[in-house]
N, C-alpha and C. Protein backbone atom coordinates (compact mmCIF):
# COMPACT_ATOMS: atom_id res chain seq x y z
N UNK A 1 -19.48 -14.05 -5.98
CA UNK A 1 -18.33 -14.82 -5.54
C UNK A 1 -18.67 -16.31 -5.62
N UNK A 2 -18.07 -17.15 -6.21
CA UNK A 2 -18.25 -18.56 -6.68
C UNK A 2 -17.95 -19.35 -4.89
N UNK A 3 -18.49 -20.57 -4.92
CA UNK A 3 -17.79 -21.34 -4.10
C UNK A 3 -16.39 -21.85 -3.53
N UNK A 4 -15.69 -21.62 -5.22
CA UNK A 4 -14.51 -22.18 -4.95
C UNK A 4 -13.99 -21.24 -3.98
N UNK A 5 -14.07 -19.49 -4.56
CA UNK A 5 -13.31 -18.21 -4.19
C UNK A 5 -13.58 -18.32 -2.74
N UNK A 6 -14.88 -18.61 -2.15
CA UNK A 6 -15.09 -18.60 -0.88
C UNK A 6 -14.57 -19.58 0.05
N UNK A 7 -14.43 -20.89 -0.56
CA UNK A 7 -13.39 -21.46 -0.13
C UNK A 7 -12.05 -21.45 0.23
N UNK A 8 -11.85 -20.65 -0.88
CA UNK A 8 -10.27 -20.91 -1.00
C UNK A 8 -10.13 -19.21 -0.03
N UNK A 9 -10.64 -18.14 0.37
CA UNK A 9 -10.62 -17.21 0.90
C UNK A 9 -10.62 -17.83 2.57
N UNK A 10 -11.13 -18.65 2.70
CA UNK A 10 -11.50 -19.11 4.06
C UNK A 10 -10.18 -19.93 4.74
N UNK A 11 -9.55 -20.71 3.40
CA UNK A 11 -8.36 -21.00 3.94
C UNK A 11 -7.65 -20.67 4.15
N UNK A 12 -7.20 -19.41 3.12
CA UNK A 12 -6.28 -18.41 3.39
C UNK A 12 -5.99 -17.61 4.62
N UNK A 13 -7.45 -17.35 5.66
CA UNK A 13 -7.57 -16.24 6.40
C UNK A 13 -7.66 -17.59 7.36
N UNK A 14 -7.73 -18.93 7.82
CA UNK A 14 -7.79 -19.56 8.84
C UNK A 14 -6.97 -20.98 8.70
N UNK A 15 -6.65 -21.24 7.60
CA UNK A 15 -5.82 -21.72 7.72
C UNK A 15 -4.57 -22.23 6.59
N UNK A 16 -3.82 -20.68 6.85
CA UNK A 16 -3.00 -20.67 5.45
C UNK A 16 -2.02 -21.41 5.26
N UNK A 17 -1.08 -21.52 3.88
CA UNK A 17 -0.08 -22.67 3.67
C UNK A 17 0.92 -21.25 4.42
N UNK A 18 1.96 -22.10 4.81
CA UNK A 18 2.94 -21.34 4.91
C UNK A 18 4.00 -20.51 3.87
N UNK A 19 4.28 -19.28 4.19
CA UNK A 19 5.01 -18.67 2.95
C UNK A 19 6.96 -19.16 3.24
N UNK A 20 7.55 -19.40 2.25
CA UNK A 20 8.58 -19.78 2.43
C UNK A 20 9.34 -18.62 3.62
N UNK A 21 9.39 -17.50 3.68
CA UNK A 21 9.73 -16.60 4.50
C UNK A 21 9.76 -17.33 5.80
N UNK A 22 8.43 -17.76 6.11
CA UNK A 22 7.76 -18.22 6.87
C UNK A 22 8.54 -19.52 7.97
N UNK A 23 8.23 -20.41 6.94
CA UNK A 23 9.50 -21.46 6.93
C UNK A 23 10.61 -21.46 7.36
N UNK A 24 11.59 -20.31 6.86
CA UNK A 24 12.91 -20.02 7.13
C UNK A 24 13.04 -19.12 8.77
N UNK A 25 11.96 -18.53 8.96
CA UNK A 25 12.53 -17.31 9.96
C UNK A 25 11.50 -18.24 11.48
N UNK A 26 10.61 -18.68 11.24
CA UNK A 26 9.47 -19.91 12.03
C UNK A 26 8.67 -18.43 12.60
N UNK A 27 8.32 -16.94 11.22
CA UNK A 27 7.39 -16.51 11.84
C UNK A 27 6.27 -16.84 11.45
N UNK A 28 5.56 -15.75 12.23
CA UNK A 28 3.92 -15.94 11.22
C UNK A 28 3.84 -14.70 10.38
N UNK A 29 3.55 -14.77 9.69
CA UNK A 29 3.34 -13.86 8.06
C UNK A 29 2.46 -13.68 7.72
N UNK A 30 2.11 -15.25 6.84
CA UNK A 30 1.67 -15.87 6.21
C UNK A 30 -0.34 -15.47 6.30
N UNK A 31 -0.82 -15.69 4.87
CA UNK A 31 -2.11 -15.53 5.01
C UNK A 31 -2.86 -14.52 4.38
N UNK A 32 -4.11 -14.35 4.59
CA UNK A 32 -5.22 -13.19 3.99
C UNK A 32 -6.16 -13.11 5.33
N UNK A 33 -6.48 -11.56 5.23
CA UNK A 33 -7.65 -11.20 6.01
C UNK A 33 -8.33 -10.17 5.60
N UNK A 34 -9.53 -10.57 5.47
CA UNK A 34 -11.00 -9.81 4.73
C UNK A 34 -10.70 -8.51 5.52
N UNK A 35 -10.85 -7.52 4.48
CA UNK A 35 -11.02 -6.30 5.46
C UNK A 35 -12.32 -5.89 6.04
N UNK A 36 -13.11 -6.51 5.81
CA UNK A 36 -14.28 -6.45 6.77
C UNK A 36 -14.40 -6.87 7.95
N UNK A 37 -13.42 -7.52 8.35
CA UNK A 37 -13.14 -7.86 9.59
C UNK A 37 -11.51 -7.22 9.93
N UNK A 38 -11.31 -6.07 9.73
CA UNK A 38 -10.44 -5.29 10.15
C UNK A 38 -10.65 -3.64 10.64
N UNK A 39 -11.70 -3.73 9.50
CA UNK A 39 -12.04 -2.03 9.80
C UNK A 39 -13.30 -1.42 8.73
N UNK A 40 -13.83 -0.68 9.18
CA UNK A 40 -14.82 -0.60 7.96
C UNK A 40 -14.12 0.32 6.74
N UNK A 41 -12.55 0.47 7.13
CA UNK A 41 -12.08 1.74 5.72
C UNK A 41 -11.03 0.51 5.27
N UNK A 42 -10.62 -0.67 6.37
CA UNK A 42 -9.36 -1.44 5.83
C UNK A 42 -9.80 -1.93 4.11
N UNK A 43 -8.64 -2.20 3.69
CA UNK A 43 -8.33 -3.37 2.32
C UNK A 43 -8.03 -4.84 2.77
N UNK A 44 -8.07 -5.64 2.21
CA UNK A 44 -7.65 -6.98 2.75
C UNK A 44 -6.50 -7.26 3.25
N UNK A 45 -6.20 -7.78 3.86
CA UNK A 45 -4.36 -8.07 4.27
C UNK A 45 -3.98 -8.74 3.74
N UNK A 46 -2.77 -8.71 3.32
CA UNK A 46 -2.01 -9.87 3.13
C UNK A 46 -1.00 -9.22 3.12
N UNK A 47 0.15 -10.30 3.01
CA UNK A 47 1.61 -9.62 3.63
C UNK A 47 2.24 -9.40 2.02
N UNK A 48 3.22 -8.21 2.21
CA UNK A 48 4.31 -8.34 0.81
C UNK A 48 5.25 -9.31 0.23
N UNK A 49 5.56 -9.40 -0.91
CA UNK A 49 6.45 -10.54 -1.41
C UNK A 49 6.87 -10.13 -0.80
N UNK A 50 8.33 -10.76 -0.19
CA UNK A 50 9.71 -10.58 0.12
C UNK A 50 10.64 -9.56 -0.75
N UNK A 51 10.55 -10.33 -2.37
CA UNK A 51 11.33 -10.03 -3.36
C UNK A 51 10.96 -8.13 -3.95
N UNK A 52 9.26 -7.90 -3.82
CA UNK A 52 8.84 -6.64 -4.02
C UNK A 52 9.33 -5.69 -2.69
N UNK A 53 9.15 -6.16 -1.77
CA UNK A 53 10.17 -4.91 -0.81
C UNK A 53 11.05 -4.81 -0.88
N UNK A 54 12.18 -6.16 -1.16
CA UNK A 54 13.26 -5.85 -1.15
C UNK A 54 14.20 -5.04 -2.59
N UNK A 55 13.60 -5.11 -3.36
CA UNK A 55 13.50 -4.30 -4.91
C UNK A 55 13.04 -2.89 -4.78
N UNK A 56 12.34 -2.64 -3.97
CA UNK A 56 11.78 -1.02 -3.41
C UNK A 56 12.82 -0.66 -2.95
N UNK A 57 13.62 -1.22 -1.65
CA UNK A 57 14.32 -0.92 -1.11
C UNK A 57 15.81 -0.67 -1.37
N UNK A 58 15.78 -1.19 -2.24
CA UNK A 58 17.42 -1.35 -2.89
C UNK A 58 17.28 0.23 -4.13
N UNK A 59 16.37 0.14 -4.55
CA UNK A 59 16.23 1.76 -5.26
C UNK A 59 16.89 2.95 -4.21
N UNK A 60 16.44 2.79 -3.02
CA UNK A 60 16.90 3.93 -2.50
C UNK A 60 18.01 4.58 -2.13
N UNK A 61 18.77 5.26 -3.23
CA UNK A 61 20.40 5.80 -2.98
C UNK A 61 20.49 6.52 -1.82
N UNK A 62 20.54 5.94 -0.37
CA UNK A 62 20.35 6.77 0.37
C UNK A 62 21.69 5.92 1.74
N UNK A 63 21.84 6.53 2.17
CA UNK A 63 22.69 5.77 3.83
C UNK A 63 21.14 5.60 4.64
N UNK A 64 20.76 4.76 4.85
CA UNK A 64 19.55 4.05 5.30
C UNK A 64 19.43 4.40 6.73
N UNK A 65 20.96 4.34 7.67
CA UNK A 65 21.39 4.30 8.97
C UNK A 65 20.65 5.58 9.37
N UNK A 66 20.81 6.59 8.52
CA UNK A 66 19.85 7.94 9.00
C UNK A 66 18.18 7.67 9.11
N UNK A 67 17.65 7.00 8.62
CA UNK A 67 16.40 7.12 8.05
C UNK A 67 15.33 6.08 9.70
N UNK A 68 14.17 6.57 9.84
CA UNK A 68 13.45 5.51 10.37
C UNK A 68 12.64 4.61 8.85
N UNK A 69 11.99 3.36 9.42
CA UNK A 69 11.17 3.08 8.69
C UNK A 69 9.89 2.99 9.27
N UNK A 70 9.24 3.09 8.65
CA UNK A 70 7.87 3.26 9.28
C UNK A 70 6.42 2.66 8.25
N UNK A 71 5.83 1.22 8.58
CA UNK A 71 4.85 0.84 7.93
C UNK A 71 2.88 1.00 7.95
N UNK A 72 2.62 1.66 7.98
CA UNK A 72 1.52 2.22 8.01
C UNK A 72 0.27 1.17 7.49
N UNK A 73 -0.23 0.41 8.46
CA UNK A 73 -0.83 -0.61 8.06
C UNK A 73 -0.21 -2.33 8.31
N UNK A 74 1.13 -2.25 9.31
CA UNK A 74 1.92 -2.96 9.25
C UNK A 74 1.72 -4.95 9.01
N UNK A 75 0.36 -4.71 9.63
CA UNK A 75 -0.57 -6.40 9.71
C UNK A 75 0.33 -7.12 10.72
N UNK A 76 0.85 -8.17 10.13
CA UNK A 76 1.64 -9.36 11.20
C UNK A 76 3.38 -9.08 10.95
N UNK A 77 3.58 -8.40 9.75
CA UNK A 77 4.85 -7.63 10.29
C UNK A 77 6.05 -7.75 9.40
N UNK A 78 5.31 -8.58 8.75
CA UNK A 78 6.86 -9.29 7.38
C UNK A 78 7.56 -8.30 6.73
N UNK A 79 6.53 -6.91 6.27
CA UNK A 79 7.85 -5.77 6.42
C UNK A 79 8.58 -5.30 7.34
N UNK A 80 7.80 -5.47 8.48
CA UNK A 80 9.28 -4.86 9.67
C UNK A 80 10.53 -5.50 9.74
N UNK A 81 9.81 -7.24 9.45
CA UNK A 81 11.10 -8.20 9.64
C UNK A 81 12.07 -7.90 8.46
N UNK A 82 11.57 -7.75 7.08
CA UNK A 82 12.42 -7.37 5.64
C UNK A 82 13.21 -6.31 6.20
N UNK A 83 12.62 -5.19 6.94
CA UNK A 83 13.54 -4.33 6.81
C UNK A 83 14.49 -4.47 8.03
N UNK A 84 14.22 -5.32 8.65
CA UNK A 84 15.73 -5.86 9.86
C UNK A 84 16.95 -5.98 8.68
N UNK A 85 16.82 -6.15 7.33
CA UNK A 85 18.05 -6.66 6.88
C UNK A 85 18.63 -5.48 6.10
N UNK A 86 18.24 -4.30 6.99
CA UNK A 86 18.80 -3.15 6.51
C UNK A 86 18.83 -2.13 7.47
N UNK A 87 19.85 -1.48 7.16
CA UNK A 87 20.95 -0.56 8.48
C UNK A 87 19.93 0.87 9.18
N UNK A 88 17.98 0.46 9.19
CA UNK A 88 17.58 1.34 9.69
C UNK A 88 17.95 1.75 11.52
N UNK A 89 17.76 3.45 11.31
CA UNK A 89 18.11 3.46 12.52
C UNK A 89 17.08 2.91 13.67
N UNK A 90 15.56 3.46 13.16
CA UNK A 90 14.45 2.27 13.68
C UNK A 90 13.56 1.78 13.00
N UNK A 91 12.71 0.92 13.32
CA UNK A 91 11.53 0.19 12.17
C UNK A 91 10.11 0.19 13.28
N UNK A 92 9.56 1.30 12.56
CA UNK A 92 8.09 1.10 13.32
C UNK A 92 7.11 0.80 12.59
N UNK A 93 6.15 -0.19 13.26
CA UNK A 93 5.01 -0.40 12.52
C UNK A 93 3.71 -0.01 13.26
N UNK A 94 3.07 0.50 12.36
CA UNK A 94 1.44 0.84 12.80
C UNK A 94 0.40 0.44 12.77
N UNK A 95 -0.73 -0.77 13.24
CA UNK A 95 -1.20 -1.47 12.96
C UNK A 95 -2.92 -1.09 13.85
N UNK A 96 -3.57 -0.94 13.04
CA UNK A 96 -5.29 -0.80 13.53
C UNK A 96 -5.84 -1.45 14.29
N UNK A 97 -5.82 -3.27 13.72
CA UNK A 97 -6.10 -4.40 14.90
C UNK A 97 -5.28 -4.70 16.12
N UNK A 98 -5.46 -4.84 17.09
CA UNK A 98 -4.84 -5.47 18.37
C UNK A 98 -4.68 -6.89 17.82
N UNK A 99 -5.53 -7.57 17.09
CA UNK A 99 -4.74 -9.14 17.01
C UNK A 99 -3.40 -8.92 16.25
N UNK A 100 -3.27 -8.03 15.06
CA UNK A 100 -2.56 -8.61 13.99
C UNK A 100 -1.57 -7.81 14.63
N UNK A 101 -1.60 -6.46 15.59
CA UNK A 101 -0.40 -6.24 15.82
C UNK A 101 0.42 -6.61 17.30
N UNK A 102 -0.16 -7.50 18.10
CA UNK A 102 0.34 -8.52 18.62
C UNK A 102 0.88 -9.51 18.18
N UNK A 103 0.64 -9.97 17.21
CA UNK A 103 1.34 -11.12 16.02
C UNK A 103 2.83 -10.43 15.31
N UNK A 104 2.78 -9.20 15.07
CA UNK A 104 3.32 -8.40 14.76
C UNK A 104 4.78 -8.67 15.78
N UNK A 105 3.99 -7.95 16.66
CA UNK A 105 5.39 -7.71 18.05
C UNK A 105 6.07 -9.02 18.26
N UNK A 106 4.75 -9.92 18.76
CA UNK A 106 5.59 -11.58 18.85
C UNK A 106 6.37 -11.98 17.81
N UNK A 107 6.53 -11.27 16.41
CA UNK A 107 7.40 -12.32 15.25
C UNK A 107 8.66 -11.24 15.16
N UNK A 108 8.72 -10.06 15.67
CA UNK A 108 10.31 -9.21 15.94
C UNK A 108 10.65 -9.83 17.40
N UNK A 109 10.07 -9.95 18.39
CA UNK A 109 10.49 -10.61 19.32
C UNK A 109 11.49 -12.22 18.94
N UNK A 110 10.31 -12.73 18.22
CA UNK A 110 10.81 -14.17 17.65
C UNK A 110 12.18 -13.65 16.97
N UNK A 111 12.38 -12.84 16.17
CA UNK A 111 13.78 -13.01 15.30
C UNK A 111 14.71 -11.88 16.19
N UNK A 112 14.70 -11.51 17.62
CA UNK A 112 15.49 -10.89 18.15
C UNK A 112 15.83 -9.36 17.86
N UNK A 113 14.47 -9.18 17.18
CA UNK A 113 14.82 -7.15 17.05
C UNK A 113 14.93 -6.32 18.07
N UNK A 114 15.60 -5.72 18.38
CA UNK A 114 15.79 -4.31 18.76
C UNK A 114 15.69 -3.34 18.37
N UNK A 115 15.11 -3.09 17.27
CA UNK A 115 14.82 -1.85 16.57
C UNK A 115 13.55 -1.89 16.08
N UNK A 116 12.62 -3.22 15.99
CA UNK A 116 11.08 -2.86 15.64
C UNK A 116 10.28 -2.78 17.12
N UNK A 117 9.09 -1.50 16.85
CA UNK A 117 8.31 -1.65 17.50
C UNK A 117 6.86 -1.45 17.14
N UNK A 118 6.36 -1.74 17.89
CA UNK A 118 4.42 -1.63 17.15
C UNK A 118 3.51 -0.70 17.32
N UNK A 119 2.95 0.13 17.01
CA UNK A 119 1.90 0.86 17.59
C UNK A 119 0.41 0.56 17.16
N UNK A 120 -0.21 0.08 18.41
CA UNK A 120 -1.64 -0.06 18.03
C UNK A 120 -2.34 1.30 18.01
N UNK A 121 -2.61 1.48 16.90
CA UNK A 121 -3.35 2.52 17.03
C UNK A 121 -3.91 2.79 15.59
N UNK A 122 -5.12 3.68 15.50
CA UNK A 122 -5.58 4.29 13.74
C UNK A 122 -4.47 4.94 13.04
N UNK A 123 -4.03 4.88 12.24
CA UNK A 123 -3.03 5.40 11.60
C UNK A 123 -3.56 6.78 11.45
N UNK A 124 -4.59 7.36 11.04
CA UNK A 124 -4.66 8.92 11.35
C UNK A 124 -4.20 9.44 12.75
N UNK A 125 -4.50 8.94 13.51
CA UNK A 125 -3.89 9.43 14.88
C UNK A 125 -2.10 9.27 14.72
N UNK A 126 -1.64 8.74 14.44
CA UNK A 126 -0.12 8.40 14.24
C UNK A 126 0.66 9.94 14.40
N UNK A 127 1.71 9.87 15.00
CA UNK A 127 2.28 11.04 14.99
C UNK A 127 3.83 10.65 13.71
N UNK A 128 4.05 11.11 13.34
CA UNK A 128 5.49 10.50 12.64
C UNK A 128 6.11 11.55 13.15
N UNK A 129 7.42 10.63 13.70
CA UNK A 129 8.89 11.28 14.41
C UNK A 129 8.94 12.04 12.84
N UNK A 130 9.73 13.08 13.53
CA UNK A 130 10.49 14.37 12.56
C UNK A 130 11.34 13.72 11.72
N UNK A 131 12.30 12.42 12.32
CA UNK A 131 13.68 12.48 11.41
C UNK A 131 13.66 12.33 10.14
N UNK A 132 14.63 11.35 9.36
CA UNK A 132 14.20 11.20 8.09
C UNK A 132 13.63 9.80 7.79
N UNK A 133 12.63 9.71 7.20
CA UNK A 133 11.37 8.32 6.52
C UNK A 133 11.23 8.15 5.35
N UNK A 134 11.74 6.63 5.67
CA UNK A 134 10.91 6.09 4.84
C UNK A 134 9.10 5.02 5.17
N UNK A 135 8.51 5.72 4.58
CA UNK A 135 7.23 5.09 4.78
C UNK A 135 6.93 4.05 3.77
N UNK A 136 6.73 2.85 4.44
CA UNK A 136 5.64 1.72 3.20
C UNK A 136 4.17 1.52 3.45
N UNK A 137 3.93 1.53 2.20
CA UNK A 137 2.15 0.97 2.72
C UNK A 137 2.03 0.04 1.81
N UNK A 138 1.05 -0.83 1.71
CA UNK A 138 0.70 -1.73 1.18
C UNK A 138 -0.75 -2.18 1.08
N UNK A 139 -1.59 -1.18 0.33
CA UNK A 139 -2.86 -0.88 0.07
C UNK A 139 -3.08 -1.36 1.15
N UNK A 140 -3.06 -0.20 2.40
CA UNK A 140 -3.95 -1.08 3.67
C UNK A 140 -4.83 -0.26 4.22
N UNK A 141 -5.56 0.40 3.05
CA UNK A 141 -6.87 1.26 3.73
C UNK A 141 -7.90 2.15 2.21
N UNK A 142 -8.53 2.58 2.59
CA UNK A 142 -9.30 3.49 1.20
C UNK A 142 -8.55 4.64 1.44
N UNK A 143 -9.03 5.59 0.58
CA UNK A 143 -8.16 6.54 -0.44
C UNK A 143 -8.31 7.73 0.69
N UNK A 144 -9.68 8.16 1.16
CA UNK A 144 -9.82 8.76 1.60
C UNK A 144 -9.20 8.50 3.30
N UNK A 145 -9.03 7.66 3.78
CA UNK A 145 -8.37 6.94 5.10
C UNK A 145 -6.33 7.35 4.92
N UNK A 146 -6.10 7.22 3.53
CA UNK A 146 -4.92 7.46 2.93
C UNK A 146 -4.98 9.30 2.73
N UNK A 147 -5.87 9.71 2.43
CA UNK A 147 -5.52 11.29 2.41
C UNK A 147 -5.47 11.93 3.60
N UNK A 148 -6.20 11.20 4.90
CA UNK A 148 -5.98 11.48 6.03
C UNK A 148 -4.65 12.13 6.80
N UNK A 149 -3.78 10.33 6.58
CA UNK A 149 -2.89 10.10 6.80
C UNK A 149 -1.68 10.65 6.39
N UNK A 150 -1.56 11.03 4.97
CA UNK A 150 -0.87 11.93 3.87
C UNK A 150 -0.78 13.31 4.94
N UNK A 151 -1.86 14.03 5.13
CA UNK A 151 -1.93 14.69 6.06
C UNK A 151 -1.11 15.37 7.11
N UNK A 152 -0.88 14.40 7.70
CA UNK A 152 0.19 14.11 9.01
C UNK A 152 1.73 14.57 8.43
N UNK A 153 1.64 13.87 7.55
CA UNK A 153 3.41 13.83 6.12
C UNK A 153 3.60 15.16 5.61
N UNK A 154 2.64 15.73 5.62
CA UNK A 154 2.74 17.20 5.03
C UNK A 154 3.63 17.94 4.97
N UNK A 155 3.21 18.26 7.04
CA UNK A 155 4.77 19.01 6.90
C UNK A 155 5.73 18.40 7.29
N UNK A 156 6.35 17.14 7.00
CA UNK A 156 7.12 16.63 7.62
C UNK A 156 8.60 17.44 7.07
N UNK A 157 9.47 17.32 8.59
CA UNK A 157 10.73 18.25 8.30
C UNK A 157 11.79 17.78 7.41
N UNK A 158 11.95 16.46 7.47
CA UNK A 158 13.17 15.85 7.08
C UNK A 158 13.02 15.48 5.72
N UNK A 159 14.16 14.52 5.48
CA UNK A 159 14.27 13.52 4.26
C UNK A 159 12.36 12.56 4.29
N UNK A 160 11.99 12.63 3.24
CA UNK A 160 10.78 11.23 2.88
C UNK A 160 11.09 10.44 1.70
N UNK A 161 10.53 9.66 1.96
CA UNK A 161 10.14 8.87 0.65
C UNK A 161 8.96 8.03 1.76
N UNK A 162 8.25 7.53 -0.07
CA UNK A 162 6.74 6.36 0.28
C UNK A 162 7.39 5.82 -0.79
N UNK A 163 7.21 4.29 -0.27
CA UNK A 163 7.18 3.46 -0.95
C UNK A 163 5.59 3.26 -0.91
N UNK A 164 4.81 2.61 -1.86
CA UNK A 164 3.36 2.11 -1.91
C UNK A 164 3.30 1.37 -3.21
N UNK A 165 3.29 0.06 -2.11
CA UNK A 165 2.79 -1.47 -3.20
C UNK A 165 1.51 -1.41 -3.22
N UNK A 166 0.90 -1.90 -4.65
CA UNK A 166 -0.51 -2.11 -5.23
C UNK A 166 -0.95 -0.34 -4.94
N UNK A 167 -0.41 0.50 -5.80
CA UNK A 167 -0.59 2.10 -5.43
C UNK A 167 -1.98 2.31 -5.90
N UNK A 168 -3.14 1.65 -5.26
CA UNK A 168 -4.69 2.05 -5.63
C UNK A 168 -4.66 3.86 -5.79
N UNK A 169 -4.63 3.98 -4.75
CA UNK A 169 -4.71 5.80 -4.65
C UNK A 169 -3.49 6.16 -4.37
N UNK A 170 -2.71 6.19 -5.21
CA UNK A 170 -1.44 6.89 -5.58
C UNK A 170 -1.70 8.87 -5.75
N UNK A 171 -3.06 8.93 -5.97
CA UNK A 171 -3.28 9.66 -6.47
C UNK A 171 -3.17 10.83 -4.70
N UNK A 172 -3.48 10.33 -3.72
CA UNK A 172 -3.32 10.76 -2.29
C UNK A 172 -2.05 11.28 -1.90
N UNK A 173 -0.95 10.65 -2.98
CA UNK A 173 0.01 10.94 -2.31
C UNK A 173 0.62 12.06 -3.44
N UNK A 174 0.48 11.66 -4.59
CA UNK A 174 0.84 12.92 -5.30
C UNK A 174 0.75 13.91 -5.03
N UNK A 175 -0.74 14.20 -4.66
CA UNK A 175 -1.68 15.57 -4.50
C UNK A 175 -0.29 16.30 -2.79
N UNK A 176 0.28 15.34 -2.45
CA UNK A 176 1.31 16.54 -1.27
C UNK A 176 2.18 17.28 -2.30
N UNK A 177 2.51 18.28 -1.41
CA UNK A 177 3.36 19.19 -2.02
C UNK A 177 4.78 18.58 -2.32
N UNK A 178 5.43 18.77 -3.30
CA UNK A 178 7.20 18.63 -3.17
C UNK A 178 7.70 17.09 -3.24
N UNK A 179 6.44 16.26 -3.97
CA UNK A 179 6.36 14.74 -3.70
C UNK A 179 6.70 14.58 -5.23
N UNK A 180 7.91 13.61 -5.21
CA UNK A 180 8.06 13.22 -6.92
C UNK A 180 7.87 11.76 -7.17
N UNK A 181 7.44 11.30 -8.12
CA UNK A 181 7.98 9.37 -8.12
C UNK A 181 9.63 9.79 -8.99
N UNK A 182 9.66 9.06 -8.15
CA UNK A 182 11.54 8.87 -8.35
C UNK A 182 11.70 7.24 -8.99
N UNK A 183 10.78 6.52 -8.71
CA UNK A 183 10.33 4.55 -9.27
C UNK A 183 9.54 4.16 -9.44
N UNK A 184 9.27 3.17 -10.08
CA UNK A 184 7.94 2.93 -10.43
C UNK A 184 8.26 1.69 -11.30
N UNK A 185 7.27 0.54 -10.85
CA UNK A 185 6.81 -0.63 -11.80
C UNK A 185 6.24 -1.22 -12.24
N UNK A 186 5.44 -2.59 -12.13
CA UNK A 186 4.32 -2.85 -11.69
C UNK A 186 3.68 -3.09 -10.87
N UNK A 187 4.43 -3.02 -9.68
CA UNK A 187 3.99 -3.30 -8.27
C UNK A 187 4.23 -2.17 -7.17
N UNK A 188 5.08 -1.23 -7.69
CA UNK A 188 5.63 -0.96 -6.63
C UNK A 188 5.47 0.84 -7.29
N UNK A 189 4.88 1.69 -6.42
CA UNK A 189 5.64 3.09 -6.98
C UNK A 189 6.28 4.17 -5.51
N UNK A 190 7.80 4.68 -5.86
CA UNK A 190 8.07 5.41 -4.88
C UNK A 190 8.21 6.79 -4.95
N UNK A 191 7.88 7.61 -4.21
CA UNK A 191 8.05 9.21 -3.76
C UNK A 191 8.92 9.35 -2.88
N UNK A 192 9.66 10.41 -3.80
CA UNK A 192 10.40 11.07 -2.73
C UNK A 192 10.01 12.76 -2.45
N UNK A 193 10.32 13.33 -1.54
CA UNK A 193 10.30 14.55 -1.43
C UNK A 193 10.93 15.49 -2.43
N UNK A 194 10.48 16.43 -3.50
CA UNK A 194 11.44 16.71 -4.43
C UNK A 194 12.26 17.93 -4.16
N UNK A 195 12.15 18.62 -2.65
CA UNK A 195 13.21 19.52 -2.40
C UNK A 195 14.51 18.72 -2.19
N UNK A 196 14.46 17.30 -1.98
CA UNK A 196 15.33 16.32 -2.07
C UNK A 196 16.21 16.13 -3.23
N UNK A 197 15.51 15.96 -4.30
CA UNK A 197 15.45 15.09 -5.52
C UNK A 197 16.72 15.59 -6.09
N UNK A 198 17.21 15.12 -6.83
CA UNK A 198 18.82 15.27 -7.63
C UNK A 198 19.98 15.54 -6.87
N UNK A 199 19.75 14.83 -4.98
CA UNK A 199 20.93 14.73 -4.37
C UNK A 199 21.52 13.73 -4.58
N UNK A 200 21.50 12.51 -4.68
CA UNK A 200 21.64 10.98 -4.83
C UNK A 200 21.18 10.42 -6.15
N UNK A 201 20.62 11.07 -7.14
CA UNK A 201 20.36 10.42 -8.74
C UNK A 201 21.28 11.16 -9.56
């Protein structure tokens, strides 16, 4: 790792520029954090474009109003806040650190949600409500930390879909049963459940 990279890594994680999001809503977002200082299975943080969730999200031919959302890895929260601008019935996020998901809670507080909430906790422990989900992740763990978690989704009863930006181990989520990509780009690939599939396409 050169000087500059270590530099410029240091600013990012202590003292980042602000992301226009950022700007507009006066949360905190914004930034990078080493996953070595998150967890010994985390990936680095950083938050999603705006424009890549909201392009995930608009794929989904679905009435949204039924669905929870649920972010698995949530960090400081900029997907929970993205998905305030859509008719979920709730938006939960799951977050490993106690800092980042205190930052988290304080920036739905800041924009007046009633429908996000946080759970500190390991995402293997996570229980996911029955109804119908959509899940995002956003490379926020190793593969094997992700097959864990997959796990849990198994038998889930209802409607799914995963969205998963930067899909490192895409390969975790395939391997469930009844899981199709229904999208896919360069950033972004989504699953849906395929006892689902050819209701809404």
């Amino acid at each position: 790792m050169t000087l500059r990279h270590i530099v410029w890594r240091l600013r990012e994680e202590f003292f980042p520029e602000k992301h226009p999001y950022d700007q507009l809503t006066g949360c905190d977002t914004s930034g990078m954090i080493h996953g070595r200082r998150l967890g010994p299975e985390a990936e680095d943080y950083q938050p999603v474009d705006p424009d890549v969730l909201r392009a995930g999200l608009d794929r989904l031919l679905e009435d949204l109003a039924a669905f929870t959302f649920v972010d698995i890895g949530c960090g400081k929260g900029r997907a929970l806040l993205l998905a305030e601008e859509y008719p979920f019935r709730k938006i939960i996020g799951v977050e490993f650190s106690r800092k980042l998901a205190k930052i988290a809670a304080a920036n739905a507080a800041k924009i007046g949600s009633q429908r996000i909430s946080v759970v500190h906790t390991d995402a293997r422990a996570f229980h996911f409500p029955p109804e119908p989900l959509v899940v995002f992740l956003y490379n926020p763990f190793s593969g094997d930390t992700l097959r864990s978690v997959m796990k849990q989704l198994g038998p889930h009863p209802s409607s799914l879909y995963i969205l998963y930006v930067n899909p490192v181990h895409s390969d975790a989520i395939s391997a469930l049963p009844q899981m199709e990509v229904v999208a896919s780009d360069d950033w972004c690939t989504i699953w849906k459940r395929c006892n689902q599939c050819g209701q809404n396409e």
